[in-house]
Each structure stands twice: as structure tokens, then as C-alpha cells.
N, C-alpha and C. Protein backbone atom coordinates (compact mmCIF):
# COMPACT_ATOMS: atom_id res chain seq x y z
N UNK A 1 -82.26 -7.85 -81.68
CA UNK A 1 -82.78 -8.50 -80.49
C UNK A 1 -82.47 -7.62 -79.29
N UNK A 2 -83.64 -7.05 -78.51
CA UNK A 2 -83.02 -6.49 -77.37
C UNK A 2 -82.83 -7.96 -76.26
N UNK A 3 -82.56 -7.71 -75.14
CA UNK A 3 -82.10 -8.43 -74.20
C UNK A 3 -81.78 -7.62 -72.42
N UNK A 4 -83.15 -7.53 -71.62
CA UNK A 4 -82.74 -7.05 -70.93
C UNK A 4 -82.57 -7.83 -70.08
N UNK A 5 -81.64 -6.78 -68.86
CA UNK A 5 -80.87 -7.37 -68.30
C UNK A 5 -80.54 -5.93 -66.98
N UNK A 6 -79.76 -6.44 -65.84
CA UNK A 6 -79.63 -5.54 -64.85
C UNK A 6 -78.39 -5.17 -64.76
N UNK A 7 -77.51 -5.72 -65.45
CA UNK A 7 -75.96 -5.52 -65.92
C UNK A 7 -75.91 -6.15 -66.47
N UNK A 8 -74.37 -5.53 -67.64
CA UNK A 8 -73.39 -5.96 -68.58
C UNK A 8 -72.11 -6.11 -68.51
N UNK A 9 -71.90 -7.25 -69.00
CA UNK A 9 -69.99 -6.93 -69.03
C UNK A 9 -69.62 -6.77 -70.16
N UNK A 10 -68.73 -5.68 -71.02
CA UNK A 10 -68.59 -5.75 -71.77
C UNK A 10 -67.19 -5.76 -72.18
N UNK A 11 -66.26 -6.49 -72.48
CA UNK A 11 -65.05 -6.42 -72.89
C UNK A 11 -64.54 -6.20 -74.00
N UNK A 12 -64.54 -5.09 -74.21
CA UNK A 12 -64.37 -4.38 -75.50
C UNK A 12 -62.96 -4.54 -76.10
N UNK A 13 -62.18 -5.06 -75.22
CA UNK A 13 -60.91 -4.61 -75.73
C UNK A 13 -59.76 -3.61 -75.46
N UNK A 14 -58.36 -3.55 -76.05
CA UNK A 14 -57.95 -2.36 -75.94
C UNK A 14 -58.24 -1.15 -76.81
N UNK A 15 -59.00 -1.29 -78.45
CA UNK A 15 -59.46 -0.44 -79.09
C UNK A 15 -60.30 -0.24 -78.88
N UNK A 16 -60.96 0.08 -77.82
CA UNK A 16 -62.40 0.55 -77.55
C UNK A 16 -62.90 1.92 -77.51
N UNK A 17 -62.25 3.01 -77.65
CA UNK A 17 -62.25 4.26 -77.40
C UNK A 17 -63.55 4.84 -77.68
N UNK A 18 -63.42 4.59 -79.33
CA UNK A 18 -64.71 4.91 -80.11
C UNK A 18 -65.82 4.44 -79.51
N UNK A 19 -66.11 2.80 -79.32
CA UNK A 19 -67.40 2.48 -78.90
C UNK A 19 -67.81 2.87 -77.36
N UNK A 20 -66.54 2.99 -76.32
CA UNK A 20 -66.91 3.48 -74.90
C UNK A 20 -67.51 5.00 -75.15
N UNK A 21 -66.96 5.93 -75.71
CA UNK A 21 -67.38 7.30 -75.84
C UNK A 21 -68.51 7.22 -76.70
N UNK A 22 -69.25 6.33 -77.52
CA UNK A 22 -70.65 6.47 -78.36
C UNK A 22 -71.77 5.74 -77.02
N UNK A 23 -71.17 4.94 -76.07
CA UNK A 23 -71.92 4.20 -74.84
C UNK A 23 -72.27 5.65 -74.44
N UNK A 24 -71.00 5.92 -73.95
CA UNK A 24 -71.27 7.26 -72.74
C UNK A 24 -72.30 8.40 -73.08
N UNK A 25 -72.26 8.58 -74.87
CA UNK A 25 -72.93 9.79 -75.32
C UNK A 25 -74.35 9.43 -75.43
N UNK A 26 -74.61 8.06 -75.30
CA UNK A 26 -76.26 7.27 -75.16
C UNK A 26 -76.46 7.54 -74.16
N UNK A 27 -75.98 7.50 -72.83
CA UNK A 27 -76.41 7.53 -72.07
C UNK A 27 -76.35 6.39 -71.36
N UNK A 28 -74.96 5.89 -71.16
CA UNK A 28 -74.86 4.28 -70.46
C UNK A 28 -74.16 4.57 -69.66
N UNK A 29 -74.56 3.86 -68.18
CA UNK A 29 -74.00 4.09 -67.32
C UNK A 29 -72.26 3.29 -67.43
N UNK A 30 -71.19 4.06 -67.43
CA UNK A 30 -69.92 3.14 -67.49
C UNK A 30 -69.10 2.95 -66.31
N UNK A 31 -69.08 1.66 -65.69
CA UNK A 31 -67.54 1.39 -65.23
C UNK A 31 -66.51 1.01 -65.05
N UNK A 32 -65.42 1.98 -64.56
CA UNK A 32 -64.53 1.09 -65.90
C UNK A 32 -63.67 0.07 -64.62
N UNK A 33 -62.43 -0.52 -65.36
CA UNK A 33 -62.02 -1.38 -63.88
C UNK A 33 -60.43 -0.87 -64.61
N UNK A 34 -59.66 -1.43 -63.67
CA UNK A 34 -58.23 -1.26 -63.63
C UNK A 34 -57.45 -1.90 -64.60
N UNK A 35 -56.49 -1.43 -65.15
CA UNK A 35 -56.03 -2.11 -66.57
C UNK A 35 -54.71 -2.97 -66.05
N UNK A 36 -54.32 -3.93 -66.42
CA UNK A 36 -52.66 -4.93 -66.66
C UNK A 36 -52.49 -4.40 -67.65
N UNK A 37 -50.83 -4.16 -67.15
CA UNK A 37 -50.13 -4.04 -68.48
C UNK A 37 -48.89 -5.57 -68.29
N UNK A 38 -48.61 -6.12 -69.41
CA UNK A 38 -47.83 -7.13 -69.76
C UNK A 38 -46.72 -6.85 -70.37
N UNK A 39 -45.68 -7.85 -70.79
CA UNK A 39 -44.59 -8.29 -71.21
C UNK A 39 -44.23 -9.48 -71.68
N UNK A 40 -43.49 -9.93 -72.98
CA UNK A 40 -42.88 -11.17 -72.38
C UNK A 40 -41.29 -10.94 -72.46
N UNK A 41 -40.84 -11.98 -72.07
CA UNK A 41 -39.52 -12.37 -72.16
C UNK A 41 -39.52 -13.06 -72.83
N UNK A 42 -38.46 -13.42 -73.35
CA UNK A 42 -37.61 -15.13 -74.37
C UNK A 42 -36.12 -15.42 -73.93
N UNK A 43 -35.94 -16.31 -73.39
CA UNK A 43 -34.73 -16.85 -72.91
C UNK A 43 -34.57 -18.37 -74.08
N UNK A 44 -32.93 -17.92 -74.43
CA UNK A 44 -32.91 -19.77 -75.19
C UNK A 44 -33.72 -20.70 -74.22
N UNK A 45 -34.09 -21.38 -74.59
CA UNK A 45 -33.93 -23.41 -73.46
C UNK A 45 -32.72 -23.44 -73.23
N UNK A 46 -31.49 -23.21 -73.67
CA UNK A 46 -30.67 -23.87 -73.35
C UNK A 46 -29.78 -22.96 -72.54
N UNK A 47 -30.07 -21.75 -71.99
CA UNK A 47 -30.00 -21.00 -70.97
C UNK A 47 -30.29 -21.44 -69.69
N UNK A 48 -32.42 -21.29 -69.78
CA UNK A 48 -32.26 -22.06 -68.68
C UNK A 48 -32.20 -23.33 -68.01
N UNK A 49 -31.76 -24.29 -68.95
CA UNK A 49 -31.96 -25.37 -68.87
C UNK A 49 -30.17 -25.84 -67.72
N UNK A 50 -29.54 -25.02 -68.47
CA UNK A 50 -27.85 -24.74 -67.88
C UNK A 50 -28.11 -24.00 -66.45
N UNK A 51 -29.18 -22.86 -66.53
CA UNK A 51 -29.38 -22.13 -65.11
C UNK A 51 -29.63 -23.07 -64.03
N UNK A 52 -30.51 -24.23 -64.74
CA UNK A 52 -31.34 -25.11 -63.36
C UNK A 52 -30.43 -26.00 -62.99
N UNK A 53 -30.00 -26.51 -64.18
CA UNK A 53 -28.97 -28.16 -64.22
C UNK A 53 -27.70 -27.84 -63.57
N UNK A 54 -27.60 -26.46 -64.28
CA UNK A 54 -26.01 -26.42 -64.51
C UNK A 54 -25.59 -27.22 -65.65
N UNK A 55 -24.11 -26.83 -66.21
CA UNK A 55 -23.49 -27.17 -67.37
C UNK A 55 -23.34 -29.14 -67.57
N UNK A 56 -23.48 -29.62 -66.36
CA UNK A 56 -23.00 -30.68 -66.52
C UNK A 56 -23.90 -31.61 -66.49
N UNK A 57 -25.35 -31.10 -65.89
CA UNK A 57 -26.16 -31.99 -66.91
C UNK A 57 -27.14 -31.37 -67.89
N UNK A 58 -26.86 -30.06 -68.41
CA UNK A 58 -27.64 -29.18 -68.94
C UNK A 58 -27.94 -30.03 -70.23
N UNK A 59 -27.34 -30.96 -70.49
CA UNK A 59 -27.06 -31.60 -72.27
C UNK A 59 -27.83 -33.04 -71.89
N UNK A 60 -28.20 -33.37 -70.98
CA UNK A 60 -29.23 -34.19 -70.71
C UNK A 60 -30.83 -33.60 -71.14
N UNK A 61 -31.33 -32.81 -71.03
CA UNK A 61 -32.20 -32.22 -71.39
C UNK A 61 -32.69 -33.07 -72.86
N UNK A 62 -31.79 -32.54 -73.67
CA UNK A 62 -31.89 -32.85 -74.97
C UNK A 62 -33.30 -32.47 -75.70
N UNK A 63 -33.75 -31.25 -75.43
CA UNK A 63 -34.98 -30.43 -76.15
C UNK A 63 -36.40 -31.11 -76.00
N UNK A 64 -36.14 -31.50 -74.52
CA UNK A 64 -37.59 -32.89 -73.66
C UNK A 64 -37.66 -34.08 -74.51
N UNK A 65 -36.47 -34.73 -74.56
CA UNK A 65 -36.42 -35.74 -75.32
C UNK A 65 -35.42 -36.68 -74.14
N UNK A 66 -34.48 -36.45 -73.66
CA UNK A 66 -33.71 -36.86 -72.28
C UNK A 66 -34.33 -37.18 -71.34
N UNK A 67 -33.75 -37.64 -70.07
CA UNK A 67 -33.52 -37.92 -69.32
C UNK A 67 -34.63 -36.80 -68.07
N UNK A 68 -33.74 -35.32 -68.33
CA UNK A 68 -34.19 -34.53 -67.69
C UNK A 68 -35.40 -33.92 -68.48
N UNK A 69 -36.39 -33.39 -67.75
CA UNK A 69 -37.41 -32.59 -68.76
C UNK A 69 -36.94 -31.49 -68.94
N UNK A 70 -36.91 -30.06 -69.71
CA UNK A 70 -36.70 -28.91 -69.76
C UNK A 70 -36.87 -28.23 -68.55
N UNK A 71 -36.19 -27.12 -68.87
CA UNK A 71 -36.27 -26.76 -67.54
C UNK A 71 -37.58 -24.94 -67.18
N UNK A 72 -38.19 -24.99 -66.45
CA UNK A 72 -39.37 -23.68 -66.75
C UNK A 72 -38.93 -22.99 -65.12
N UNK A 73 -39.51 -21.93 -65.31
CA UNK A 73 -39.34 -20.86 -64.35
C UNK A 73 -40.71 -19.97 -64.34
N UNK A 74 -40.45 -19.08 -63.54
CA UNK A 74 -41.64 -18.12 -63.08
C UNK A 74 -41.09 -17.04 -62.53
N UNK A 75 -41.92 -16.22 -63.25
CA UNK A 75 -41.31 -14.34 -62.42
C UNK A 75 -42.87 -13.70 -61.97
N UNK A 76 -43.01 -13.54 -60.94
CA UNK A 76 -43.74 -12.67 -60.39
C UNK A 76 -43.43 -11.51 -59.28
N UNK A 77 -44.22 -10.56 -59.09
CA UNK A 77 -44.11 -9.55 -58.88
C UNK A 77 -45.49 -8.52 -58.08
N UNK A 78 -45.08 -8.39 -56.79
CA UNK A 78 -46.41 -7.81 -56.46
C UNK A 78 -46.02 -6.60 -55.48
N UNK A 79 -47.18 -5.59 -56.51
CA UNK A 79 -46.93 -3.87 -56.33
C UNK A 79 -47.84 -3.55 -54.61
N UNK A 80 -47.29 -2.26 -54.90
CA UNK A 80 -47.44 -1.47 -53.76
C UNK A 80 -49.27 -2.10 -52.95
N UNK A 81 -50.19 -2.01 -53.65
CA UNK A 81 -51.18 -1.99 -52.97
C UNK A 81 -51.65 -3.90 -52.78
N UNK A 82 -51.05 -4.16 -52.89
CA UNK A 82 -50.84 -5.89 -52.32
C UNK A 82 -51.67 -6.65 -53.75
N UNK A 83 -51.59 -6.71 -54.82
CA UNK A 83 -51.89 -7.46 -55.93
C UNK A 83 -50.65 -8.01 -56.38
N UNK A 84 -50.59 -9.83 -56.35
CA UNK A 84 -49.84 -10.15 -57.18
C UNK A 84 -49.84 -10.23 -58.74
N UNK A 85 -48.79 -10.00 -59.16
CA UNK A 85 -48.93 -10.52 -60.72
C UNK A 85 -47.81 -11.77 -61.15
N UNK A 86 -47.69 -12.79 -61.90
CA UNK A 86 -46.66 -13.53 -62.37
C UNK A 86 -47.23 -14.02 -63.63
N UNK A 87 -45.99 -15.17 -64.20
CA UNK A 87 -46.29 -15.24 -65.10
C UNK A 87 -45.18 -16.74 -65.01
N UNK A 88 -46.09 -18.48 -65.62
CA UNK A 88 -45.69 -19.50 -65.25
C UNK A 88 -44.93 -19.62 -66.66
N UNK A 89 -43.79 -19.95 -67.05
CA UNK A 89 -43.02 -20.48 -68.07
C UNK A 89 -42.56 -21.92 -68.49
């Protein structure tokens, strides 16, 4: 089926190498955009659950079964040219 059209998006992925360089050698116009790179972390629950509460009601929690709900956090981070990045836990 062709399908024209006046643009494409194509999200190829991070293995795309092969199919971007067989685009380019057709003769497709490419552009590309700026890449994220990621991470995660893993903290017990019962880290931060002690970080937020503290020790003395950290055992209230009880794995969102208590009193208190668990406890979540957020790390973000924003570089030189003013883009934030974070990430909600």
C-alpha cells in the first residue's frame, strides 16, 4: 500500500541504524531530533518510607496496607540549555 503523505514520523527505535542508513541511501529526506538518555534507581520502601516518616512512624506504612500510604519521591534535573528532565516514583 503506498500512502502519501507530506511528512512522516518514524520511530524506529534505538536499533535503527540499518533501516535509517537504507532511508538515507533511497533517498529520504532525514531528520533526526535529540536523544534522552535514562536510568533507574531502586531504593527498598522501607528506606524511603523511614526517609519521609522517619523511624517512628516508618512501621505504620505497613507495605500500603496502614495507616500511612507509602512513601514516593521524585528526582529531576535540568541541564545547561533550560530542558527539564525528572522522573515521578
Amino acid at each position: 500500500e503506498i500512502v502519501r503523505c507530506a511528512s512522516v514520523v518514524l520511530a524506529a527505535g534505538h536499533s535503527s541504524r540499518q533501516l535509517m542508513e537504507a532511508l538515507h541511501e533511497d533517498g529520504v529526506k532525514l531528520s533526526y531530533q535529540s536523544f534522552a538518555a535514562g536510568f533507574r534507581i531502586e531504593h527498598p520502601q522501607g528506606l524511603l518510607d523511614t526517609i519521609q516518616y522517619g523511624s517512628k512512624y516508618a512501621g505504620y506504612v505497613d507495605n500500603g496496607k496502614g495507616p500511612l500510604p507509602v512513601a514516593d519521591y521524585r528526582v529531576a534535573n535540568t541541564v545547561e540549555d533550560g530542558v527539564a528532565a525528572g522522573r515521578a516514583c
